[in-house]
PDB file of N, CA and C in Angstrom:
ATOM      1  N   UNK A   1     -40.665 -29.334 -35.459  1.00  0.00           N
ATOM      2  CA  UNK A   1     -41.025 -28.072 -34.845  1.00  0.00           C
ATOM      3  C   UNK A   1     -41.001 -28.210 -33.330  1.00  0.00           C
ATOM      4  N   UNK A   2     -41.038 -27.208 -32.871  1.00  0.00           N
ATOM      5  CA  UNK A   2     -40.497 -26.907 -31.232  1.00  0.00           C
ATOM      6  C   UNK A   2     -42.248 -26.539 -30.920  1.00  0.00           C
ATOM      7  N   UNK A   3     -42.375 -27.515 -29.789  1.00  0.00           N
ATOM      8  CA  UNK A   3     -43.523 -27.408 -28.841  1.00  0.00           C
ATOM      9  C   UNK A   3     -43.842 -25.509 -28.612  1.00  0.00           C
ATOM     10  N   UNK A   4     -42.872 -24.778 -27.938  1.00  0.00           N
ATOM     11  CA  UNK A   4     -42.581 -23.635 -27.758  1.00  0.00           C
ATOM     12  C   UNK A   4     -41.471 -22.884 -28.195  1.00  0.00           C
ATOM     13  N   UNK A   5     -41.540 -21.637 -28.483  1.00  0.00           N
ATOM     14  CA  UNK A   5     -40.384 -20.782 -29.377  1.00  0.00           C
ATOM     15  C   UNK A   5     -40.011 -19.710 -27.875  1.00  0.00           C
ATOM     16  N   UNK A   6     -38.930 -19.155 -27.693  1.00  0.00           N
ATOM     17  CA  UNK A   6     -38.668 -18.164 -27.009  1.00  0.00           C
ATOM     18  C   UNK A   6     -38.692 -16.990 -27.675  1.00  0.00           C
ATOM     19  N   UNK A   7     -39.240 -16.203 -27.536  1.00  0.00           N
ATOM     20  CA  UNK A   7     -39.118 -14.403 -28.527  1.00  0.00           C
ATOM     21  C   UNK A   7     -39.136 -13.302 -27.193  1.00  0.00           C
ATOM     22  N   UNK A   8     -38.062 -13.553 -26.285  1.00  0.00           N
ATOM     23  CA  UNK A   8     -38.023 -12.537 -24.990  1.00  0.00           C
ATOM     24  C   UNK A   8     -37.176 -11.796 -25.647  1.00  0.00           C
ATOM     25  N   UNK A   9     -36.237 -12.319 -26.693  1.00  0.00           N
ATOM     26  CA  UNK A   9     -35.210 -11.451 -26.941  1.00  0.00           C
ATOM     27  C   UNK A   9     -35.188 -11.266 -28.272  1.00  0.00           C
ATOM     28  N   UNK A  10     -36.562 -11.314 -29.049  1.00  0.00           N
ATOM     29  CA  UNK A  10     -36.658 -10.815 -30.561  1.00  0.00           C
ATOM     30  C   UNK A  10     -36.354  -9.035 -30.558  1.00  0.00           C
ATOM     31  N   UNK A  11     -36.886  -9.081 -31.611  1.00  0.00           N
ATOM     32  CA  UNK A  11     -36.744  -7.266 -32.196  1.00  0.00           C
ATOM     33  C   UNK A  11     -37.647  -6.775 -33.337  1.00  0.00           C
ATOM     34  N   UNK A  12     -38.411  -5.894 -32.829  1.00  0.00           N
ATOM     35  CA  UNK A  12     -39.484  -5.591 -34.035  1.00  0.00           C
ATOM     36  C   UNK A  12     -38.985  -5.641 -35.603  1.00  0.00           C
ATOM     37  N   UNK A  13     -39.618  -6.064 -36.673  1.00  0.00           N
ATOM     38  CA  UNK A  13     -39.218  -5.372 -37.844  1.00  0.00           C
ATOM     39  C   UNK A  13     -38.858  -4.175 -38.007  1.00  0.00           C
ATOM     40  N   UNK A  14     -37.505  -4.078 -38.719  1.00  0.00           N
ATOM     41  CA  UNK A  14     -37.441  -1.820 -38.810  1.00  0.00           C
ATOM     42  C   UNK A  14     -38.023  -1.172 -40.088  1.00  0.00           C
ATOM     43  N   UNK A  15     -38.285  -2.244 -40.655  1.00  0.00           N
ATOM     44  CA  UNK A  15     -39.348  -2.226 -41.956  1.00  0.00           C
ATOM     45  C   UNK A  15     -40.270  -2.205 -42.140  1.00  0.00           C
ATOM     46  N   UNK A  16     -41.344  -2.360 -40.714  1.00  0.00           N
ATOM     47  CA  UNK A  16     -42.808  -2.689 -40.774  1.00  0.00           C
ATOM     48  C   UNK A  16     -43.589  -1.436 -41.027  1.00  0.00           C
ATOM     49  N   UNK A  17     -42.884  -0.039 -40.849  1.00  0.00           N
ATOM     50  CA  UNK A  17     -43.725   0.712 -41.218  1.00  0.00           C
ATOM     51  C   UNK A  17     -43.570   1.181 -42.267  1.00  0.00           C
ATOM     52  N   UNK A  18     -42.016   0.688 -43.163  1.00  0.00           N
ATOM     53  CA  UNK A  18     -42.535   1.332 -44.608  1.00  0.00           C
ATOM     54  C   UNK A  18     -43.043   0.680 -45.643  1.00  0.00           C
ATOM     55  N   UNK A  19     -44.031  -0.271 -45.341  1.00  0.00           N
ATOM     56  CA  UNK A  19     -44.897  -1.389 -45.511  1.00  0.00           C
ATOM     57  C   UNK A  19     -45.803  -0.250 -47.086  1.00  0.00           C
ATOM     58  N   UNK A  20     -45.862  -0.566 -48.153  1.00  0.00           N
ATOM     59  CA  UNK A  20     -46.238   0.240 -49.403  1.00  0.00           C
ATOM     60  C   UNK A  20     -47.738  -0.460 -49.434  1.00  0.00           C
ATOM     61  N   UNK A  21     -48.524   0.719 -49.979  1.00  0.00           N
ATOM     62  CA  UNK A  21     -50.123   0.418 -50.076  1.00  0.00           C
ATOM     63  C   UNK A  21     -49.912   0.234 -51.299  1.00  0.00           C
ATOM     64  N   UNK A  22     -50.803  -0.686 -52.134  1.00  0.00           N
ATOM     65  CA  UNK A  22     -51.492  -0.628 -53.468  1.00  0.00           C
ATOM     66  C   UNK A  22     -52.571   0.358 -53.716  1.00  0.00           C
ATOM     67  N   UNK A  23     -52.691   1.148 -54.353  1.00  0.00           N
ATOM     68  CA  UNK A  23     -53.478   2.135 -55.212  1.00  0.00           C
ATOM     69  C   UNK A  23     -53.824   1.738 -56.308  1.00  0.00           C
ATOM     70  N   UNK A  24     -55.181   2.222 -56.908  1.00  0.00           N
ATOM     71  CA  UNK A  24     -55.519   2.495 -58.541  1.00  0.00           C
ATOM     72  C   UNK A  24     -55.007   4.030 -58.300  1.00  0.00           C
ATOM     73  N   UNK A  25     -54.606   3.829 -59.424  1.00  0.00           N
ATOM     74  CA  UNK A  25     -53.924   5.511 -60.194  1.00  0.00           C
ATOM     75  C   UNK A  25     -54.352   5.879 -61.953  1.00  0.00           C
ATOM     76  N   UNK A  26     -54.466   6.780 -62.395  1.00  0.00           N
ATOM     77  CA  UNK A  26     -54.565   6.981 -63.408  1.00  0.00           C
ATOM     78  C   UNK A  26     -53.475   7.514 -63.867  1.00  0.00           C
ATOM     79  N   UNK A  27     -52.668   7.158 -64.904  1.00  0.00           N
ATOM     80  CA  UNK A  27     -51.663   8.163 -65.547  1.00  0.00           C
ATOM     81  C   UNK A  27     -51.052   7.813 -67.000  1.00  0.00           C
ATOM     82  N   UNK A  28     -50.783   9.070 -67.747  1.00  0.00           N
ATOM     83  CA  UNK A  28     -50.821   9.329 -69.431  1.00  0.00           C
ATOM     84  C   UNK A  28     -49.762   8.273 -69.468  1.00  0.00           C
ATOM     85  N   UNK A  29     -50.439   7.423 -70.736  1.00  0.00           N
ATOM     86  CA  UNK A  29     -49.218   6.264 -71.193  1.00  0.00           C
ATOM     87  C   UNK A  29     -47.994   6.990 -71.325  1.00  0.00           C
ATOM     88  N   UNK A  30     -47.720   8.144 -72.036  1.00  0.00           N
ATOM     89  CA  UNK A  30     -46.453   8.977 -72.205  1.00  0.00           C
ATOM     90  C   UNK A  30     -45.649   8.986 -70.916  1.00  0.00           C
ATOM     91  N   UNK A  31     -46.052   9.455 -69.487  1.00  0.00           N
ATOM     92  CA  UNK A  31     -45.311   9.312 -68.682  1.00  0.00           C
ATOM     93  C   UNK A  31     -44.564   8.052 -68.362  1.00  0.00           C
ATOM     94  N   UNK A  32     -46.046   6.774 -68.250  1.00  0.00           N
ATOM     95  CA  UNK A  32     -45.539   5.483 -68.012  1.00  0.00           C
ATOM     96  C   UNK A  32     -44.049   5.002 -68.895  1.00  0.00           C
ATOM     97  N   UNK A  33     -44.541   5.627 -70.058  1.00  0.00           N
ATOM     98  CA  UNK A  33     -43.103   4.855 -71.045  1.00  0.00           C
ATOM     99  C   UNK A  33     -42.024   5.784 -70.560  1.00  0.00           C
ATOM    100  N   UNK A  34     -42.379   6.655 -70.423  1.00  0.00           N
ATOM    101  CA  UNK A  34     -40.909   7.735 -69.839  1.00  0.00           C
ATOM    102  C   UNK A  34     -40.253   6.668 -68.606  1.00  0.00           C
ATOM    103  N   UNK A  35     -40.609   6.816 -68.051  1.00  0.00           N
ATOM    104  CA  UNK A  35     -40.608   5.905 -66.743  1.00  0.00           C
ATOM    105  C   UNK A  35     -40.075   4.406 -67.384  1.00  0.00           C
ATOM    106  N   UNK A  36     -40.908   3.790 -67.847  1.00  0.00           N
ATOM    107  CA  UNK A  36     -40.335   2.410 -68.354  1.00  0.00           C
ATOM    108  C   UNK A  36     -38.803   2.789 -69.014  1.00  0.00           C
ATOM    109  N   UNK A  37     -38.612   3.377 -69.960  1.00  0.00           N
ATOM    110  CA  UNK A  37     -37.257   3.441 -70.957  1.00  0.00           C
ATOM    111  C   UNK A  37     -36.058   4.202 -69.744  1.00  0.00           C
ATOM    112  N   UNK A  38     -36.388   4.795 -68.502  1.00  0.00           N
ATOM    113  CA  UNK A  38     -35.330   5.214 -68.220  1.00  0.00           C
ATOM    114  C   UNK A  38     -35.320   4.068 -66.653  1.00  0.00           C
ATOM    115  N   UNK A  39     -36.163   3.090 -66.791  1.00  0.00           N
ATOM    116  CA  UNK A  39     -36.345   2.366 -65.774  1.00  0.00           C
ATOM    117  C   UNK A  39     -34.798   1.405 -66.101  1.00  0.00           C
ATOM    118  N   UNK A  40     -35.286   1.011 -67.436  1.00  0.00           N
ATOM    119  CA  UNK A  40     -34.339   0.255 -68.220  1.00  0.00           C
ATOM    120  C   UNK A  40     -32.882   0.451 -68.608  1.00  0.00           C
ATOM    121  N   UNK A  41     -32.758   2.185 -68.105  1.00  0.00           N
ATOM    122  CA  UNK A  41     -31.769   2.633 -68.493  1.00  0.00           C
ATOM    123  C   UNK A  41     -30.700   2.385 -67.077  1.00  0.00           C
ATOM    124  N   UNK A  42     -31.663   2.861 -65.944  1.00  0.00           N
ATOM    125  CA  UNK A  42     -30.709   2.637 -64.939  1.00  0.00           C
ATOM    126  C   UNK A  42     -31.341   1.009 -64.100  1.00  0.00           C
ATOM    127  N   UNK A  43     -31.603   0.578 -64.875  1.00  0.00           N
ATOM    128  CA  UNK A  43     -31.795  -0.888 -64.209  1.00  0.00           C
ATOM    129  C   UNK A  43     -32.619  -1.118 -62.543  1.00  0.00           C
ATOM    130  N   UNK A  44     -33.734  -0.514 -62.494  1.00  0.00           N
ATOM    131  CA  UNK A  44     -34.981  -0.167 -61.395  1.00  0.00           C
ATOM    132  C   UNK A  44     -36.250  -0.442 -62.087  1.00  0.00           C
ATOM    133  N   UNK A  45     -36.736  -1.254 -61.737  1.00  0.00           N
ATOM    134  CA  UNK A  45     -38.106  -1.779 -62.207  1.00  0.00           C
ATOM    135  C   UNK A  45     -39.062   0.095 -62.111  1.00  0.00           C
ATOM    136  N   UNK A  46     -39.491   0.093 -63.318  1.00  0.00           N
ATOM    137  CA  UNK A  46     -40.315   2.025 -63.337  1.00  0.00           C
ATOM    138  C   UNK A  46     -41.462   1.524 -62.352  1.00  0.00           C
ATOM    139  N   UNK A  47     -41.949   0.800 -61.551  1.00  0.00           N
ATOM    140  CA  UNK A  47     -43.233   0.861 -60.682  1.00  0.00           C
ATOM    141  C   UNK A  47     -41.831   1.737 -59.415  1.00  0.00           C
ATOM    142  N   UNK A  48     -40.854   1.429 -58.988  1.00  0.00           N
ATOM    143  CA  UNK A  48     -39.746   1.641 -57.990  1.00  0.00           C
ATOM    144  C   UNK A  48     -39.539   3.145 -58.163  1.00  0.00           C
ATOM    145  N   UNK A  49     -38.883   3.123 -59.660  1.00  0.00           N
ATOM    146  CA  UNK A  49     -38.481   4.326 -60.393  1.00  0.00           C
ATOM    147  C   UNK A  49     -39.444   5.682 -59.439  1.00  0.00           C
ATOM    148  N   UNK A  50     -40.934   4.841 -60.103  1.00  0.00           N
ATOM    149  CA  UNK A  50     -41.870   6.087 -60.077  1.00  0.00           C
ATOM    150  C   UNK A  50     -42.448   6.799 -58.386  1.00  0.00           C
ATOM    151  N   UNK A  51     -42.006   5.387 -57.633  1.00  0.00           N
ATOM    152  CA  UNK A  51     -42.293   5.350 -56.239  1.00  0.00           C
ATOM    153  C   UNK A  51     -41.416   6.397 -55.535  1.00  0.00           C
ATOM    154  N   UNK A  52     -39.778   6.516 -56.170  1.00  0.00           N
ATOM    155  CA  UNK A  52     -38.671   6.733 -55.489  1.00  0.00           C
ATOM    156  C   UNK A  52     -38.452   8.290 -56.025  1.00  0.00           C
ATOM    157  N   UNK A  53     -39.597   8.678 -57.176  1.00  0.00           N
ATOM    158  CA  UNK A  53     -39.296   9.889 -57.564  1.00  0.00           C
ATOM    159  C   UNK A  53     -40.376  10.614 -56.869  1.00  0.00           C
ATOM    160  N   UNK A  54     -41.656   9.966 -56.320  1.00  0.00           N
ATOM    161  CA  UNK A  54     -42.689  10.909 -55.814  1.00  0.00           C
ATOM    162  C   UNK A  54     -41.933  11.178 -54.420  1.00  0.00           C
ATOM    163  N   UNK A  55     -41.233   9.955 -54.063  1.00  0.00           N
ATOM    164  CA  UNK A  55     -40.835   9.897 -52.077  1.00  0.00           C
ATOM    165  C   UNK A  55     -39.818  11.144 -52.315  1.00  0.00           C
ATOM    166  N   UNK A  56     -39.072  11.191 -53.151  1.00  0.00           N
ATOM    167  CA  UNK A  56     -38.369  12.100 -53.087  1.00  0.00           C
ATOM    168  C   UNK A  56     -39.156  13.519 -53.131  1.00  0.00           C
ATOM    169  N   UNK A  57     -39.835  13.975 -54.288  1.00  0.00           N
ATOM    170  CA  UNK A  57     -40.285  14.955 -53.766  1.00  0.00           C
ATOM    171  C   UNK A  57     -41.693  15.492 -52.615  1.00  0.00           C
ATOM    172  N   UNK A  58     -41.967  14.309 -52.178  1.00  0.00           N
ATOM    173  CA  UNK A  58     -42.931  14.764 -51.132  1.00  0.00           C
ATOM    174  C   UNK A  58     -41.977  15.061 -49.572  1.00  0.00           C
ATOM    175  N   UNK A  59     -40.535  14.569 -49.639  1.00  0.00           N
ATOM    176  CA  UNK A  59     -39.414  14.327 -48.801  1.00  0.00           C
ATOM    177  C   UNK A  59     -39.140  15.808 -48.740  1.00  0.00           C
ATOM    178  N   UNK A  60     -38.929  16.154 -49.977  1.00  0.00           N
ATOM    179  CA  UNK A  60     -38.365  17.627 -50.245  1.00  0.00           C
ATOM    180  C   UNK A  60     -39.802  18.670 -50.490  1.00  0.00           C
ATOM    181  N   UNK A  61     -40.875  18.868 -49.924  1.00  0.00           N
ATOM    182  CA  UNK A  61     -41.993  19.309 -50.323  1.00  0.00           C
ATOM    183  C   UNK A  61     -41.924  20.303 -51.204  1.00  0.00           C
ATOM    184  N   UNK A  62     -41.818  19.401 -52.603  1.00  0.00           N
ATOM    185  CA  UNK A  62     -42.258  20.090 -53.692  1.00  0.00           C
ATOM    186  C   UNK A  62     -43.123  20.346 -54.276  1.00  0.00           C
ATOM    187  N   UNK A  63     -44.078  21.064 -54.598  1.00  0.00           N
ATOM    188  CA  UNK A  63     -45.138  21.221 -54.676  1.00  0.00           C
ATOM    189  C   UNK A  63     -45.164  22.045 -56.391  1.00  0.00           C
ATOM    190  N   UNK A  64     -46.170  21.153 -56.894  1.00  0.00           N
ATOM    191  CA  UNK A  64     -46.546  22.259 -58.733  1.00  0.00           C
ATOM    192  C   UNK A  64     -46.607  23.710 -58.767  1.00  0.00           C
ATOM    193  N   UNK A  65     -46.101  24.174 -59.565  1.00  0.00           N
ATOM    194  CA  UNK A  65     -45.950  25.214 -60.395  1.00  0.00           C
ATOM    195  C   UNK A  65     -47.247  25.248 -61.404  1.00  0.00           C
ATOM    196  N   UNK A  66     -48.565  25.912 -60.808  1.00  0.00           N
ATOM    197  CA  UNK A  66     -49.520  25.773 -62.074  1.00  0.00           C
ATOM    198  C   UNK A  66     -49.735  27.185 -62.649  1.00  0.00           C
ATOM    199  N   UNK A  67     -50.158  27.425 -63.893  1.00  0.00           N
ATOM    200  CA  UNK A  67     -50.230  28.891 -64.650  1.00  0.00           C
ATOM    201  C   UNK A  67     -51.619  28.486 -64.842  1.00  0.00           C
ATOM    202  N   UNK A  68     -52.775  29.260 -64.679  1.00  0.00           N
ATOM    203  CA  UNK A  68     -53.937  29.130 -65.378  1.00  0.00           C
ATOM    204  C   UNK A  68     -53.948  30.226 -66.199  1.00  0.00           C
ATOM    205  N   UNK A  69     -54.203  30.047 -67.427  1.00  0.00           N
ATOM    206  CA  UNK A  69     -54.552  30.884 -68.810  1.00  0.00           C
ATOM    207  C   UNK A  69     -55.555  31.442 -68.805  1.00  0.00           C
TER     208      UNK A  69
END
């Protein structure tokens, strides 16, 4: 190892801010397996799957459709 490193001419990470939090979440086994079997289908681990389908629609602000009865 080097006594001293030079970093005058480094460069921030361009990744550091899409740095992913861990959460507890609750959600119906039915979705999870939805998610798992089509995880499998297109070869994306479903934790990714499920990440890449919320980014998308919070990207596109989609927002629920609720009916109360």
């Amino acid at each position: 190892m080097k006594d001293e490193y030079d970093f005058s001419k480094s460069i921030k990470n361009p990744y550091a801010k899409k740095v992913k939090k861990q959460i507890s979440i609750k959600i119906e086994e039915e979705t999870i397996e939805y998610f798992k079997k089509l995880s499998a289908k297109v070869g994306i681990p479903y934790q990714n799957l499920m990440n890449s389908y919320l980014t998308d629609c919070a990207n596109k602000h989609v927002e629920p459709k609720l009916e109360w009865s």
